[in-house]
C-alpha atoms as a PDB file:
ATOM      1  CA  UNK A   1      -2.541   1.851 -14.155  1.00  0.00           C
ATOM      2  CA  UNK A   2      -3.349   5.618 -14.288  1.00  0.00           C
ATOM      3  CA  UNK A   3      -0.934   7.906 -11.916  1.00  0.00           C
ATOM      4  CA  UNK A   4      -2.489   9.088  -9.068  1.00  0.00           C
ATOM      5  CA  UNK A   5      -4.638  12.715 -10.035  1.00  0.00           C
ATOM      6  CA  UNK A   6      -3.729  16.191  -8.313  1.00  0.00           C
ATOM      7  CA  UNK A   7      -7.049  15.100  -6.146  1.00  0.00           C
ATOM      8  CA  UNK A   8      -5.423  12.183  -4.958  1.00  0.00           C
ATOM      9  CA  UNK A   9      -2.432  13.987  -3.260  1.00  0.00           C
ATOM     10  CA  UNK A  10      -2.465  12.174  -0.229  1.00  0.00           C
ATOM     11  CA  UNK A  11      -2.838   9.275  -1.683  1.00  0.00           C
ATOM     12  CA  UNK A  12      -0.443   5.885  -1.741  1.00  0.00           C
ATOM     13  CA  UNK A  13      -1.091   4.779  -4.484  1.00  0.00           C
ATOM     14  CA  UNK A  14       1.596   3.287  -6.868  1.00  0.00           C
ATOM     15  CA  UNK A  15       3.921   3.908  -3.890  1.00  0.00           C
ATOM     16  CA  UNK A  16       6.344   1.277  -3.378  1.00  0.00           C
ATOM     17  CA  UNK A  17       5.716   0.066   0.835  1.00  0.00           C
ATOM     18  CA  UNK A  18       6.785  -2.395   3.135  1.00  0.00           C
ATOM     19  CA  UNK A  19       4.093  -3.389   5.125  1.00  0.00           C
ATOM     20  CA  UNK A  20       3.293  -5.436   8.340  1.00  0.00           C
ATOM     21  CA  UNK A  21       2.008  -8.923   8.167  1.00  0.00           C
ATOM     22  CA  UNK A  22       2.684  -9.744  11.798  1.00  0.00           C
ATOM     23  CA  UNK A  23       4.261  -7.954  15.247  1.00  0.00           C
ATOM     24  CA  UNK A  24       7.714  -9.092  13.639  1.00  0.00           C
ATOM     25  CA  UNK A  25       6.840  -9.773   9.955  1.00  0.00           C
ATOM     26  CA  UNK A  26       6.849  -7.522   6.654  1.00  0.00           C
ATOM     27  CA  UNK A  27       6.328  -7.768   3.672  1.00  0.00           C
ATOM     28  CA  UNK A  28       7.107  -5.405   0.616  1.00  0.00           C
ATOM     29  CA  UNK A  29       4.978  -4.173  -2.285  1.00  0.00           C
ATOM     30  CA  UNK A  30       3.280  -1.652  -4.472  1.00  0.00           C
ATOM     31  CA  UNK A  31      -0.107  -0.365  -3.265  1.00  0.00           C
ATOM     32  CA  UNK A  32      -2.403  -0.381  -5.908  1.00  0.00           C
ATOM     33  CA  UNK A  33      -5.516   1.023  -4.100  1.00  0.00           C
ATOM     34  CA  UNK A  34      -5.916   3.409  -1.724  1.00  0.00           C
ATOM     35  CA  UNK A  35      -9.251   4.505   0.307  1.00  0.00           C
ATOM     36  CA  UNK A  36      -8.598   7.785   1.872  1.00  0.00           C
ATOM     37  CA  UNK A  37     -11.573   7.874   3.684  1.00  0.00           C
ATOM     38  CA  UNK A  38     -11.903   4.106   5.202  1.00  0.00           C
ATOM     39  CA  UNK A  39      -7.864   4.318   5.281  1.00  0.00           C
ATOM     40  CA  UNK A  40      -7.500   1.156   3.715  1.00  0.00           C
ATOM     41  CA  UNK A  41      -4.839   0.111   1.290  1.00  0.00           C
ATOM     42  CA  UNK A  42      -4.325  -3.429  -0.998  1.00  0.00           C
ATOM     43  CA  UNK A  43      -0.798  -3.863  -1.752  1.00  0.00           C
ATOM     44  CA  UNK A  44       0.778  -6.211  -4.360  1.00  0.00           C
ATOM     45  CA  UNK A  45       3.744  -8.405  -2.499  1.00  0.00           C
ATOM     46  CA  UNK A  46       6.192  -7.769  -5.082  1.00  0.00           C
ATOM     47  CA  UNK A  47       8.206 -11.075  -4.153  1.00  0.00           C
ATOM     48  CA  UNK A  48       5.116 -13.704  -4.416  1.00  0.00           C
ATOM     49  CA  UNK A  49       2.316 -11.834  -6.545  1.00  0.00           C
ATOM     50  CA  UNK A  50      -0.088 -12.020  -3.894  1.00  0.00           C
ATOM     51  CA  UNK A  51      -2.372  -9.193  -2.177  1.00  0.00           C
ATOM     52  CA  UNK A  52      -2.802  -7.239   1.205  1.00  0.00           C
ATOM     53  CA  UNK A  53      -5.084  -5.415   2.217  1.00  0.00           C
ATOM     54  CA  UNK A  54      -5.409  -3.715   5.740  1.00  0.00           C
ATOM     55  CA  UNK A  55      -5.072  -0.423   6.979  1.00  0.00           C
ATOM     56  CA  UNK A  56      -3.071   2.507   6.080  1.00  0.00           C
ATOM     57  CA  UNK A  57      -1.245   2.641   9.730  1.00  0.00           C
ATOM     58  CA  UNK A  58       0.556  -0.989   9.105  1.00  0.00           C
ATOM     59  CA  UNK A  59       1.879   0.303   6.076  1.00  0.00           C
ATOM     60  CA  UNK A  60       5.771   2.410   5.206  1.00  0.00           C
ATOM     61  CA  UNK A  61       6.499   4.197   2.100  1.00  0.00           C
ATOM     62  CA  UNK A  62       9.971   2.903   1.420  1.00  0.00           C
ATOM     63  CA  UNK A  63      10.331   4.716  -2.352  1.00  0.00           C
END
C-alpha cells in the first residue's frame, strides 16, 4: 500500500482506528480506504482479518 498523497490530507487512510460495531461494541483496525466525498471508510479488524465498512462518523483515530 502506497502512503496517502499531499491530496489526500484529510484522508484516513493507513490510520490505525477503533471503530463502532454496535451502541456498546468496537472494534480496532487499519483503514485501508477512504472516500472523502461519500465519507465512507473499510477498515481491516486487526484482531480477526476481517473488513468494515461504514461511515467516517463511527470511526476514532487511535494512532
Amino acid at each position: 500500500m502506497a502512503p496517502p498523497s499531499s491530496n489526500d490530507a484529510h484522508s484516513m487512510r493507513l490510520r490505525r482506528v477503533q471503530y463502532q460495531t454496535g451502541p456498546t461494541d468496537w472494534g480496532e483496525g487499519v483503514v485501508t480506504q477512504h472516500d472523502l466525498d461519500t465519507g465512507m471508510v473499510i477498515v481491516l479488524d486487526t484482531e480477526d482479518g476481517s473488513f468494515w465498512r461504514g461511515p467516517q462518523d463511527c470511526v476514532e483515530i487511535v494512532a
